[in-house]
C-alpha atoms as a PDB file:
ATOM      1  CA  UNK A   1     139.459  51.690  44.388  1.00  0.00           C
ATOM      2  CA  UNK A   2     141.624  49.849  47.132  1.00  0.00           C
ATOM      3  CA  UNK A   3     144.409  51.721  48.253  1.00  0.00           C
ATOM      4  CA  UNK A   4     147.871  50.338  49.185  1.00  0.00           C
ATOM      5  CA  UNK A   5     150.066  52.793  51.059  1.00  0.00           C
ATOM      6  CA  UNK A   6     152.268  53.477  53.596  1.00  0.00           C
ATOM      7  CA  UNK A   7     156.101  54.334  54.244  1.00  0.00           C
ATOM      8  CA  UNK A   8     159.011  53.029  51.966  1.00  0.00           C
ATOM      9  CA  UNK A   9     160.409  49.621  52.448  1.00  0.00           C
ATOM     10  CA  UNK A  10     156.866  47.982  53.732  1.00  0.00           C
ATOM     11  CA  UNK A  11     156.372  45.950  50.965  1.00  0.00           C
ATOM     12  CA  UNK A  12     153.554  47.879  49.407  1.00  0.00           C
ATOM     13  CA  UNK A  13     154.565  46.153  46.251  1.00  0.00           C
ATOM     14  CA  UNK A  14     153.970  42.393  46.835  1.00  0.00           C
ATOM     15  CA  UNK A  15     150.966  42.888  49.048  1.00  0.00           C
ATOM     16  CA  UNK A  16     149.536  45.175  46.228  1.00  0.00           C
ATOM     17  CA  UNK A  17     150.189  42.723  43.354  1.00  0.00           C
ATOM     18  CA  UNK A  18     149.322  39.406  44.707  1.00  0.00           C
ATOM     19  CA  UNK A  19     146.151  41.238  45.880  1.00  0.00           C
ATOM     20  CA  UNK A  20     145.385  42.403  41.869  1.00  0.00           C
ATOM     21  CA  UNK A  21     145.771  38.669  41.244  1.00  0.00           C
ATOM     22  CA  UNK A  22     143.256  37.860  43.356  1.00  0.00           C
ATOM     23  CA  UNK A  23     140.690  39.781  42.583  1.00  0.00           C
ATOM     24  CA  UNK A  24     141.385  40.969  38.923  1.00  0.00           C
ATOM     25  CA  UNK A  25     142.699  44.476  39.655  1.00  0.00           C
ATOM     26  CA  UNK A  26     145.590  46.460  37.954  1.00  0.00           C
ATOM     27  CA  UNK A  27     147.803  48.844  39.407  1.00  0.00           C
ATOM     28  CA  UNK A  28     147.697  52.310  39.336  1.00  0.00           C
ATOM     29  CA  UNK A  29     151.568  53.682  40.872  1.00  0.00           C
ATOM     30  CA  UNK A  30     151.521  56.693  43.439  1.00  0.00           C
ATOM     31  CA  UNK A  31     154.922  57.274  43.107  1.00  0.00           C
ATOM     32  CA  UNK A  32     156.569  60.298  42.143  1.00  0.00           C
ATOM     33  CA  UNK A  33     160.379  58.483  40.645  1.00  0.00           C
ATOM     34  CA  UNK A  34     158.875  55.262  39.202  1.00  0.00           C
ATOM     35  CA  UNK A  35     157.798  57.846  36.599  1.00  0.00           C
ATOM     36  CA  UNK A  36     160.896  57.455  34.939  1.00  0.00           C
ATOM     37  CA  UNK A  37     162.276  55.113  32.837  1.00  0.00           C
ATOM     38  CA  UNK A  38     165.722  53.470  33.545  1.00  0.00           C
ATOM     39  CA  UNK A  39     165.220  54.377  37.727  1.00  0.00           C
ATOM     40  CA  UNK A  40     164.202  51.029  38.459  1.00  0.00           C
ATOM     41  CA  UNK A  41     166.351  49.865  41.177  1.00  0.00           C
ATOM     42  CA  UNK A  42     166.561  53.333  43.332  1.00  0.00           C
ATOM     43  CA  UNK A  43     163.102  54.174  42.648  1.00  0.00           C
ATOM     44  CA  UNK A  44     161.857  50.496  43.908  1.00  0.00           C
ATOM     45  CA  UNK A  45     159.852  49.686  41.330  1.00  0.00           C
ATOM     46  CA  UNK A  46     160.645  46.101  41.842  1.00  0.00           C
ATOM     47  CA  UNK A  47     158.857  45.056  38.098  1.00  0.00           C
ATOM     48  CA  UNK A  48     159.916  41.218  38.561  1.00  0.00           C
ATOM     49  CA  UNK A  49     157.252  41.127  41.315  1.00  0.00           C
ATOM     50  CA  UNK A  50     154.280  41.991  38.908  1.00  0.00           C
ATOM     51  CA  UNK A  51     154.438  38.611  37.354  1.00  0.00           C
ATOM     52  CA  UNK A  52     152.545  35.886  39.467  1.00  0.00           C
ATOM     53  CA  UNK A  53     152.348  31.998  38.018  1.00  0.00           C
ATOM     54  CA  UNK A  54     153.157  33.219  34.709  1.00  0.00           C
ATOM     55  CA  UNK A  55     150.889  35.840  34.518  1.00  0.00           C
ATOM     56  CA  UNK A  56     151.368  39.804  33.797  1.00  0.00           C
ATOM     57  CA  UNK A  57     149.232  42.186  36.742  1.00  0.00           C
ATOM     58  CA  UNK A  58     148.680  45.484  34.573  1.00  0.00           C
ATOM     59  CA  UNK A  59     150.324  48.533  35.877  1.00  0.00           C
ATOM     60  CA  UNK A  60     150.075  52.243  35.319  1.00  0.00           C
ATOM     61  CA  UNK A  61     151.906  55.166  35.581  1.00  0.00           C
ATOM     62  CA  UNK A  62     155.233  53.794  35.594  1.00  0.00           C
ATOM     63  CA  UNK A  63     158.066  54.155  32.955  1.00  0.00           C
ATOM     64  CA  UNK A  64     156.052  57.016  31.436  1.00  0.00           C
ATOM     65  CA  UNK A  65     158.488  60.270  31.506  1.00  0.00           C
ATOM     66  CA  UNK A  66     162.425  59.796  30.427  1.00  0.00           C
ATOM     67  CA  UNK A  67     164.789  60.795  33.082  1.00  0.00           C
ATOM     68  CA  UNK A  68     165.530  64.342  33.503  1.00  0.00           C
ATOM     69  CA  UNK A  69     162.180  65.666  33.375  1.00  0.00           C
ATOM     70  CA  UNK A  70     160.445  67.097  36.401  1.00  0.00           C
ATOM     71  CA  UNK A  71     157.187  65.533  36.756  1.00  0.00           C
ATOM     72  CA  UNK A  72     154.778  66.865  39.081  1.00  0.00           C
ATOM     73  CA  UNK A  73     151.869  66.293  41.213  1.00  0.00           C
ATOM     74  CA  UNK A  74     149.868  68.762  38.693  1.00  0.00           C
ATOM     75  CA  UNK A  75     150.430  65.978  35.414  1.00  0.00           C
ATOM     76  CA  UNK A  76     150.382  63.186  38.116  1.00  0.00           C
ATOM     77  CA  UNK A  77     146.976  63.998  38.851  1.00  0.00           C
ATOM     78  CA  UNK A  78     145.695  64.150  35.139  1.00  0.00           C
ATOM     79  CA  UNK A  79     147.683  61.051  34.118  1.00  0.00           C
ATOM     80  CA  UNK A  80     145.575  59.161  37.232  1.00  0.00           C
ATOM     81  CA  UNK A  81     142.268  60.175  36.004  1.00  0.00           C
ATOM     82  CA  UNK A  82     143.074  58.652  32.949  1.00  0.00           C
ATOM     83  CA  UNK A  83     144.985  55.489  33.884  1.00  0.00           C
ATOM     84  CA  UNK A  84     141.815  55.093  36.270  1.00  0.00           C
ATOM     85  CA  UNK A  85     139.448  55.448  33.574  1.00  0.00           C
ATOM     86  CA  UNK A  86     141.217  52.569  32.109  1.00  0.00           C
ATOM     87  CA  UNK A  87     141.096  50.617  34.237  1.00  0.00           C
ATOM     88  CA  UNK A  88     137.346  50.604  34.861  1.00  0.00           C
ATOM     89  CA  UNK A  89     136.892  50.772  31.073  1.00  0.00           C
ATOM     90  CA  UNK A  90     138.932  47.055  31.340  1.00  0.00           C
ATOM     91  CA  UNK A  91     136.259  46.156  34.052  1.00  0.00           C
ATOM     92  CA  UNK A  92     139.513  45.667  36.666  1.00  0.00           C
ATOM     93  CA  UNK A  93     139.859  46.640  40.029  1.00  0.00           C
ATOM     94  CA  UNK A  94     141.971  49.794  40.578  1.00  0.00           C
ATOM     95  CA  UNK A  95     144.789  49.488  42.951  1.00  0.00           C
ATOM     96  CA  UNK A  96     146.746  52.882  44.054  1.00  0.00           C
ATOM     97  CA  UNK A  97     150.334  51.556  45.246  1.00  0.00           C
ATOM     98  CA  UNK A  98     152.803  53.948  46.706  1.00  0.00           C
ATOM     99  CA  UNK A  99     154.056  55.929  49.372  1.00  0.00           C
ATOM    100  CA  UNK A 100     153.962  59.717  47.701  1.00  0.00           C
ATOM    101  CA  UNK A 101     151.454  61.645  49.956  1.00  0.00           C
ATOM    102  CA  UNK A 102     150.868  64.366  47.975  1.00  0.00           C
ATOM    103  CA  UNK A 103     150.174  62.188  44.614  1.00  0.00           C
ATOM    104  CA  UNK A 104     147.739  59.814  47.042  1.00  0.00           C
ATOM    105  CA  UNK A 105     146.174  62.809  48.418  1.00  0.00           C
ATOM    106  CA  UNK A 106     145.765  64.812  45.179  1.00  0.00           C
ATOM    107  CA  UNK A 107     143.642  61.681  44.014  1.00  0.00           C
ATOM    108  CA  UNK A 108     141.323  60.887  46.906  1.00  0.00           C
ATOM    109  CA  UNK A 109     140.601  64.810  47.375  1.00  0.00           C
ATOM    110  CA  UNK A 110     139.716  65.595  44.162  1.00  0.00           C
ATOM    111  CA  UNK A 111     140.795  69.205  43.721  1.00  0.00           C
ATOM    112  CA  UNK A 112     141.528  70.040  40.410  1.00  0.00           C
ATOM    113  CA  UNK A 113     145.018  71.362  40.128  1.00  0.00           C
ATOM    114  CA  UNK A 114     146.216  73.775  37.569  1.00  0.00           C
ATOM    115  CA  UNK A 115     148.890  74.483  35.404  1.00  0.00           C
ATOM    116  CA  UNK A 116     150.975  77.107  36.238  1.00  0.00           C
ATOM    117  CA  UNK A 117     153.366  78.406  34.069  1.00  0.00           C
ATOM    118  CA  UNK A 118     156.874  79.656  34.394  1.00  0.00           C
ATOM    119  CA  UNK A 119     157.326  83.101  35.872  1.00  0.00           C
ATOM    120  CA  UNK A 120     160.787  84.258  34.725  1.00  0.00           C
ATOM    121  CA  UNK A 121     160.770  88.074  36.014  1.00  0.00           C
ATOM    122  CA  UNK A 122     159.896  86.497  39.319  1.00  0.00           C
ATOM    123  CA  UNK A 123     162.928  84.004  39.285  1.00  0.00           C
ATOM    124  CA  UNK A 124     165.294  86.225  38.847  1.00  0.00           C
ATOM    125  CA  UNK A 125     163.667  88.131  41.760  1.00  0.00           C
ATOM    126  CA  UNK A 126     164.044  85.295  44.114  1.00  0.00           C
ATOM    127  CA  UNK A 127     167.319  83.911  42.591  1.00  0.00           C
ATOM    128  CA  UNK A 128     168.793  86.613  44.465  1.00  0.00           C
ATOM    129  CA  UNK A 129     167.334  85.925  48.220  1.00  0.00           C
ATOM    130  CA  UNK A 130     169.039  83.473  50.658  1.00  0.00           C
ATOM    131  CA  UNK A 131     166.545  80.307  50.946  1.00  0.00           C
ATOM    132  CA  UNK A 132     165.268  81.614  54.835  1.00  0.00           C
ATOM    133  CA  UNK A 133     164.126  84.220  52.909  1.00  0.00           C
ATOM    134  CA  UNK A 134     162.500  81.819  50.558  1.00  0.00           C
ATOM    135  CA  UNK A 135     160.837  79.933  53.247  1.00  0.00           C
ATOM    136  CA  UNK A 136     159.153  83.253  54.939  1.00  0.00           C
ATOM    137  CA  UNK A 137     157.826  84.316  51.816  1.00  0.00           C
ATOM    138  CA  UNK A 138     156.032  81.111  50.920  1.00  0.00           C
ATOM    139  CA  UNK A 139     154.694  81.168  54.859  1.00  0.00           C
ATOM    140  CA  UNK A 140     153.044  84.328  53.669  1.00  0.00           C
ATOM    141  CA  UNK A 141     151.096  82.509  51.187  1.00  0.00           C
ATOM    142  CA  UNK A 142     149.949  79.247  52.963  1.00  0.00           C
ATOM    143  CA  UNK A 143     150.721  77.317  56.544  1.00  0.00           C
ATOM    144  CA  UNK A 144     154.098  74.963  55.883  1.00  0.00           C
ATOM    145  CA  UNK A 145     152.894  71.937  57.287  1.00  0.00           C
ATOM    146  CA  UNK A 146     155.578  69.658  55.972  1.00  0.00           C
ATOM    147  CA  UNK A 147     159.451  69.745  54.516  1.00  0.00           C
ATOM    148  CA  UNK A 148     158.378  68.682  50.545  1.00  0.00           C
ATOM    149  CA  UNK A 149     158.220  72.349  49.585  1.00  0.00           C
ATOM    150  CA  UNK A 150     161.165  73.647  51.489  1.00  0.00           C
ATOM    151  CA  UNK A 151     163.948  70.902  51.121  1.00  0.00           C
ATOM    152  CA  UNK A 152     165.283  71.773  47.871  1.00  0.00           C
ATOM    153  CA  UNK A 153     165.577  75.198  46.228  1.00  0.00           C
ATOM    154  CA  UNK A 154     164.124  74.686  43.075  1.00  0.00           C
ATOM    155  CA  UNK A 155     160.909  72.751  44.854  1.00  0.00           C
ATOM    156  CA  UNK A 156     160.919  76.217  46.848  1.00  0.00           C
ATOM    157  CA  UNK A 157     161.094  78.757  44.286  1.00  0.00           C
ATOM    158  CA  UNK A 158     158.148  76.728  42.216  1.00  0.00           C
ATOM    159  CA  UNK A 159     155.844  76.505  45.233  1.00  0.00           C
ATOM    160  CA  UNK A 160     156.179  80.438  45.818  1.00  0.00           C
ATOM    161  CA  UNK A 161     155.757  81.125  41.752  1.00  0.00           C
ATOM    162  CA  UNK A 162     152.426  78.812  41.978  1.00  0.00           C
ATOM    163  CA  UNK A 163     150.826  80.377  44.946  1.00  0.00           C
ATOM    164  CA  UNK A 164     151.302  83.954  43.510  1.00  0.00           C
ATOM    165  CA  UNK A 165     149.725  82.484  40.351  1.00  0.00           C
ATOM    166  CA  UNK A 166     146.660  80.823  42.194  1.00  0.00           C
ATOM    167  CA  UNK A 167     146.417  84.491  43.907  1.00  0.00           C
ATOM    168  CA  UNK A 168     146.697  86.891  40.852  1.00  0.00           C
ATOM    169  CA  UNK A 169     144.475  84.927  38.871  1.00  0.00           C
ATOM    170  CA  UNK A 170     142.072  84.237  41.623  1.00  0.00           C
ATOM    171  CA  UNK A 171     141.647  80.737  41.254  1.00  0.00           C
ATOM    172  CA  UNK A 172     138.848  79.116  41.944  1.00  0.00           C
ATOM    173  CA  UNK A 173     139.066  75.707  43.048  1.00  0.00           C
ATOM    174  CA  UNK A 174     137.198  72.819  40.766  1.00  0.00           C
ATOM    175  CA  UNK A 175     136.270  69.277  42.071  1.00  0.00           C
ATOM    176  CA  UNK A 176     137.128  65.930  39.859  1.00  0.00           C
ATOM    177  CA  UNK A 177     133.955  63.442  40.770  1.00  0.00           C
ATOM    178  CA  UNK A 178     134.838  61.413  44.219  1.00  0.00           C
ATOM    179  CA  UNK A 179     136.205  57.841  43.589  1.00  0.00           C
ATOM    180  CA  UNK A 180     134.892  55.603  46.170  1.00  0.00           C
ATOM    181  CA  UNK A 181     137.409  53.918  48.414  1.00  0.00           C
ATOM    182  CA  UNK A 182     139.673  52.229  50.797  1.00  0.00           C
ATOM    183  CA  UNK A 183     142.912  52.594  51.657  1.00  0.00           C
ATOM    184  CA  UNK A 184     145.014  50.090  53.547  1.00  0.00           C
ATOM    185  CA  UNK A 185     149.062  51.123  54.732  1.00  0.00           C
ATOM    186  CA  UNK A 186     151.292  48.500  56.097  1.00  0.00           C
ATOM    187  CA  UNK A 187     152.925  49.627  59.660  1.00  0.00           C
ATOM    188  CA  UNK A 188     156.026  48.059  61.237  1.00  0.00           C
ATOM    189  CA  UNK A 189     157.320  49.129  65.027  1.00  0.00           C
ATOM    190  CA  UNK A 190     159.797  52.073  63.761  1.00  0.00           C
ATOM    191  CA  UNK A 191     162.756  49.635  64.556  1.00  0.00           C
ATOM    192  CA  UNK A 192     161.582  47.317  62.808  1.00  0.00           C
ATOM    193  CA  UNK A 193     160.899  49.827  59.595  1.00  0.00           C
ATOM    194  CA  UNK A 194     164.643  51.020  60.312  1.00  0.00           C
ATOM    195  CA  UNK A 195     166.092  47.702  59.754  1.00  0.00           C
ATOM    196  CA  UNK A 196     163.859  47.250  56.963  1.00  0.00           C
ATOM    197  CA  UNK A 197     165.366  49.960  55.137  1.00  0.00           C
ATOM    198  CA  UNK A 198     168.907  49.599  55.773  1.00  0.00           C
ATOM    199  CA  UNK A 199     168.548  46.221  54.652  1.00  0.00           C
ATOM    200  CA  UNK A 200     166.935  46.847  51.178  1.00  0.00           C
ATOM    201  CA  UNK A 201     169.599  49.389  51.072  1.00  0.00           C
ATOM    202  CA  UNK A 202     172.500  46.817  51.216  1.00  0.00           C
ATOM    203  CA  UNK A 203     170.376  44.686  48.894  1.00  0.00           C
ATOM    204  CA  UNK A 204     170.102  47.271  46.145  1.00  0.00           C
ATOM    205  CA  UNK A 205     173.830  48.701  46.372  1.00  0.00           C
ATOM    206  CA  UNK A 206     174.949  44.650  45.923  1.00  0.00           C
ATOM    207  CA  UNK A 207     172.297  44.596  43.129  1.00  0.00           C
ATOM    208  CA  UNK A 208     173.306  47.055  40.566  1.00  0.00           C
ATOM    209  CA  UNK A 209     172.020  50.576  42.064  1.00  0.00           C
ATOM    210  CA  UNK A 210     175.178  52.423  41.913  1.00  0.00           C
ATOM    211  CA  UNK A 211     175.172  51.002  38.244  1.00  0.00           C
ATOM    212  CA  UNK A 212     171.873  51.867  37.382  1.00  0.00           C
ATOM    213  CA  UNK A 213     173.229  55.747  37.883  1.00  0.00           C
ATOM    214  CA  UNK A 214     176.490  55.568  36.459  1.00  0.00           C
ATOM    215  CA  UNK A 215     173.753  54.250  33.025  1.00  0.00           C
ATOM    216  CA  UNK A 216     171.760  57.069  33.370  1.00  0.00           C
ATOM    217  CA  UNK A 217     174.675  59.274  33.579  1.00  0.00           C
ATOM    218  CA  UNK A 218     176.324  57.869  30.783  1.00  0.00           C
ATOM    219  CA  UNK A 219     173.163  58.551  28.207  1.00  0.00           C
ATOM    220  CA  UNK A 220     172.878  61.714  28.957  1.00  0.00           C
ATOM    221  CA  UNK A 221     170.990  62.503  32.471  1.00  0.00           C
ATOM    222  CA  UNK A 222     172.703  64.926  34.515  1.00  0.00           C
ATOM    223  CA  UNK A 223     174.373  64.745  38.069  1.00  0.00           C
ATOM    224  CA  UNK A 224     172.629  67.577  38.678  1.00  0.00           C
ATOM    225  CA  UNK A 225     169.258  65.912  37.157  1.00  0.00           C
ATOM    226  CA  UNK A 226     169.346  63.438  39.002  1.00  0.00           C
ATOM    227  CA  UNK A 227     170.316  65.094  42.603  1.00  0.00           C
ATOM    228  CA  UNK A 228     166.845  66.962  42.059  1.00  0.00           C
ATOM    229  CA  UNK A 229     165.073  63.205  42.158  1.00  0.00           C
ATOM    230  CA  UNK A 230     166.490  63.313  46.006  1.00  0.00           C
ATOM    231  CA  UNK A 231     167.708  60.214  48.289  1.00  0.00           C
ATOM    232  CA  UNK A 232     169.420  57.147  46.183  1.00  0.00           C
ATOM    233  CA  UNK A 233     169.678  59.596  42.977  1.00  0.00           C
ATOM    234  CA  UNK A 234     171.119  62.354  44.674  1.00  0.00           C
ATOM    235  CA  UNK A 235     173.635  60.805  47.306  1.00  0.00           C
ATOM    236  CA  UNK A 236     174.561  58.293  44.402  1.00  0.00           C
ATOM    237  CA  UNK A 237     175.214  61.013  41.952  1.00  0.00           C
ATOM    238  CA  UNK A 238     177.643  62.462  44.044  1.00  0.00           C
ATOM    239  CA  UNK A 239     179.248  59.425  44.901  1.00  0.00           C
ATOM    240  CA  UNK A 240     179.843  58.492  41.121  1.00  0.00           C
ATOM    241  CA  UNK A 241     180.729  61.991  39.974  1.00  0.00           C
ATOM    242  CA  UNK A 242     183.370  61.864  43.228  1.00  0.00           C
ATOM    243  CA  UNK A 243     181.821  65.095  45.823  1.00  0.00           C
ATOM    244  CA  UNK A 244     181.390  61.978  48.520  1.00  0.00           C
ATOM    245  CA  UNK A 245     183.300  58.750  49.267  1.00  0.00           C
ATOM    246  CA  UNK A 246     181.679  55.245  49.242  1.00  0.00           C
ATOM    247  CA  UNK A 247     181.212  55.347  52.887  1.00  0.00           C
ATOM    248  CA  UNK A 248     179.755  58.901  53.010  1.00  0.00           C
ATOM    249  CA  UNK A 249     177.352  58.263  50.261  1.00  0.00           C
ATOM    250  CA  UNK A 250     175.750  55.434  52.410  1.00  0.00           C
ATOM    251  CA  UNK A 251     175.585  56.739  55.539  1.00  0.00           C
ATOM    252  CA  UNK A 252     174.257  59.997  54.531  1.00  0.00           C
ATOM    253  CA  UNK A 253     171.624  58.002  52.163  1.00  0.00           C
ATOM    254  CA  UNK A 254     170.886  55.476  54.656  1.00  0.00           C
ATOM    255  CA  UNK A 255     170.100  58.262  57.454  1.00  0.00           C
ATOM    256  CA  UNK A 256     168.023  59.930  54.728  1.00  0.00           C
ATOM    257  CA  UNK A 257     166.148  57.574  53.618  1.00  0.00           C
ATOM    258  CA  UNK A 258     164.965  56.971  57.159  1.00  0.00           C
ATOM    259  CA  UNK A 259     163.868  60.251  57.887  1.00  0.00           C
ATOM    260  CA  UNK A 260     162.156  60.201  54.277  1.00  0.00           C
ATOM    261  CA  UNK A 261     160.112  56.972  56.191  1.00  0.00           C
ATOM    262  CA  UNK A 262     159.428  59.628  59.116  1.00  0.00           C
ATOM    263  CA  UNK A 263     157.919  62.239  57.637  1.00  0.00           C
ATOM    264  CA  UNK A 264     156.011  59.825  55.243  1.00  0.00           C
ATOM    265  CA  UNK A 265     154.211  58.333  58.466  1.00  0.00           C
ATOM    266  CA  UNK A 266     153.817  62.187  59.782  1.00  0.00           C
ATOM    267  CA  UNK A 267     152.107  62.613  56.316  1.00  0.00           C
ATOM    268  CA  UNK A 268     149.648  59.438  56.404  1.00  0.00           C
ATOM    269  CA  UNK A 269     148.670  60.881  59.979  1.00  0.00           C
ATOM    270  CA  UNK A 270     147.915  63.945  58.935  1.00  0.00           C
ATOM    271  CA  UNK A 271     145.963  62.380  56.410  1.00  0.00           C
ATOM    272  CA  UNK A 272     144.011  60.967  59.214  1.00  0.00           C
ATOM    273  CA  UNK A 273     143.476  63.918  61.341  1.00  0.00           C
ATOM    274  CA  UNK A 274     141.784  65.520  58.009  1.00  0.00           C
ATOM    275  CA  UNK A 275     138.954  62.780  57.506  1.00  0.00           C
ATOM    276  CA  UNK A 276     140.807  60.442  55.798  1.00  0.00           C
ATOM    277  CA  UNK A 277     140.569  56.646  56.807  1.00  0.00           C
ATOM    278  CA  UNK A 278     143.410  54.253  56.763  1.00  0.00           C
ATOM    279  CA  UNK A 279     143.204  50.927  58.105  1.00  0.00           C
ATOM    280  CA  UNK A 280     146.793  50.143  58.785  1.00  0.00           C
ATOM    281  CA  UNK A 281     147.887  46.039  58.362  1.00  0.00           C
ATOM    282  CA  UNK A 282     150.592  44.516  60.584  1.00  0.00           C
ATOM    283  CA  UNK A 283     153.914  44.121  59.198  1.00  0.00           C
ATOM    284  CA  UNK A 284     154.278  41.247  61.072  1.00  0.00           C
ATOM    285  CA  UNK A 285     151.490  39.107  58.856  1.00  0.00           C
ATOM    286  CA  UNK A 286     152.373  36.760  56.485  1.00  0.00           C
ATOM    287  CA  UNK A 287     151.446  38.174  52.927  1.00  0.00           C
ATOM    288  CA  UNK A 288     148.187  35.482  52.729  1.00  0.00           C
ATOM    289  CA  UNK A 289     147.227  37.097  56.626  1.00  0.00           C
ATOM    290  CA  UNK A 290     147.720  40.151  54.819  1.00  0.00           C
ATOM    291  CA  UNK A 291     145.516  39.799  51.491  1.00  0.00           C
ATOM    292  CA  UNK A 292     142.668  37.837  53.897  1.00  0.00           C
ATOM    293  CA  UNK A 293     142.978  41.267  56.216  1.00  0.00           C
ATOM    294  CA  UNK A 294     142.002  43.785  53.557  1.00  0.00           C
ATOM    295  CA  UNK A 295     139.387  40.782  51.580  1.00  0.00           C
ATOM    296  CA  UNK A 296     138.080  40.643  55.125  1.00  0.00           C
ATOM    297  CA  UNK A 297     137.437  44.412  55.356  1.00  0.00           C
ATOM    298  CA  UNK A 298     136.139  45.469  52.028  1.00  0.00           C
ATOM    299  CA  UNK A 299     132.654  47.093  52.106  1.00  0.00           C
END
C-alpha cells in the first residue's frame, strides 16, 4: 500500500490520483468528514479531480455515512479492512489519501479496536463536572499526547467512557495482519502552508461552501450536528444560523484551520518518533517531479 499524507491544503488529492493512474491503484480516503455525503466542499473532497483523460480512479470510503452521524475511528478501521480487501481482490494498488492521524495510524498499526457501547449512568455522572475536570480524569487513564480528545466535550466524555470500558472488561489487545507499506506526506515551509490555506479558503467561500451548509441545514442536519464535524462546519454553522458575523466566521475559521495544519504536522512527527517512516516530498515539485519522487522510491 502507498501512502499519501500529510497536513491539509498540500494537495494530497492530485498527487494521490494522478499517481493511481499511473500505476493502476484506487483510493482508499483517510479522512474522517469525507465520510459524509453532501460535505463535499468543506470536507475537500475535491471529486472533479478523480477523473483523469476521461477516466474514473476508484475511491473508497467516501460518501458512505449521511450527515449527522458520528463516525469514528472504531468503524473507520473496519470499513478500511474491507475497502482494502477490495481493492486487492480488483488486483489494484491501494492508495491511503488523507490527513486524519488517528484513521492513518489505526491502519498501519494494526490494533484491533473495539466497540464500546454507550454508558448512560456514567454520562450523567460526568454531565455534571466542569470540562478541567474532564480532562484530569481521562489523564488518569492514559498520557494526553494531543488536543483530538480534549477539544470538544462530547469527544471528551466518549474517550473517558471507552477507557473505563477497555479497563473493566480487561481488554486484551488483538492484531489485524500487517499491510506492507510506504507512506509519502507532502511538506511546504509553514509560510508557505499558511498561504496555502487561506487561499483555498477564499476559493471555497467564492465556490459555494457557505451554500453547501445552508443545504445541509435545510434537509435536516443540525447546527449543532454539524458544529461537532469542527472547522468549516462549525464556524459556518454559526455564521448561517447568525451567533457570528461574516467577518468573524472567517477569521476565526481561517486561524483554525491553521492550527488544525499544526498539530497535524505535530501528529505525523510523532508518528516518526514511534517507528514509523515517512518520506516527506517537496511542495515545491511540480506534480510529474512529484509522482517520479515516490516511482523513484518504491521498494
Amino acid at each position: 500500500m502507498i501512502g499519501i499524507i500529510g497536513p491539509t491544503a498540500s494537495g494530497k488529492t492530485s498527487l494521490a490520483v494522478a499517481l493511481a493512474n499511473k500505476v493502476g491503484g484506487e483510493i482508499i480516503s483517510a479522512d474522517s468528514r469525507q465520510v459524509y455525503v453532501g460535505m463535499d466542499i468543506g470536507s475537500g473532497k475535491d471529486l472533479s479531480e478523480f477523473t483523469i483523460d476521461g477516466k474514473n480512479i476508484p475511491y473508497h470510503l467516501i460518501d458512505i455515512k449521511d450527515p449527522g452521524y458520528e463516525y469514528n475511528v472504531y468503524e473507520y478501521q473496519e470499513d478500511f479492512y474491507k475497502a482494502y480487501d477490495k481493492v486487492i481482490d480488483n488486483k489494484a494498488v491501494a492508495i491511503l489519501c488523507g490527513g486524519t492521524g488517528m484513521y492513518i495510524e489505526a491502519v498501519l498499526k494494526g490494533y484491533k479496536m473495539i466497540r464500546v457501547p454507550r454508558n448512560e449512568e456514567l454520562r450523567e455522572q460526568l454531565d455534571n463536572k466542569e470540562d478541567d475536570e474532564l480532562i484530569a480524569l481521562l489523564a488518569t487513564f492514559k498520557a494526553l499526547h494531543n488536543k483530538s480528545d480534549t477539544s470538544d466535550r462530547k469527544r471528551l466524555v466518549r474517550a473517558i467512557e471507552i477507557e473505563l470500558y477497555t479497563k473493566e472488561n480487561k481488554i486484551v489487545e488483538e492484531k489485524y495482519p500487517p499491510i506492507d507499506h510506504q507512506l509519502f506526506a507532502i511538506k511546504f515551509e509553514r509560510e508557505e502552508l499558511k498561504k496555502r490555506i487561506t487561499f483555498r479558503l477564499k476559493e471555497r467561500l467564492d465556490n459555494g461552501m457557505i451554500e453547501e451548509v445552508e443545504g445541509l441545514i435545510k434537509k435536516g442536519t443540525t447546527a449543532d450536528q454539524l458544529k461537532f464535524y469542527g472547522l468549516e462546519y462549525k464556524f459556518l454553522s454559526q455564521y448561517v444560523i447568525g451567533e457570528i458575523n461574516y467577518n468573524d466566521m472567517y477569521q476565526k475559521l481561517n486561524s483554525a484551520i491553521h492550527q488544525f495544519a499544526k498539530r497535524q504536522m505535530t501528529w505525523f512527527r510523532r508518528m516518526e518518533k514511534n517507528g514509523i517512516m515517512i518520506e516527506w516530498i517537496p511542495g515545491a515539485y511540480s506534480l510529474d517531479e512529484k509522482i517520479e519522487y515516490v516511482l523513484s522510491r518504491l521498494k
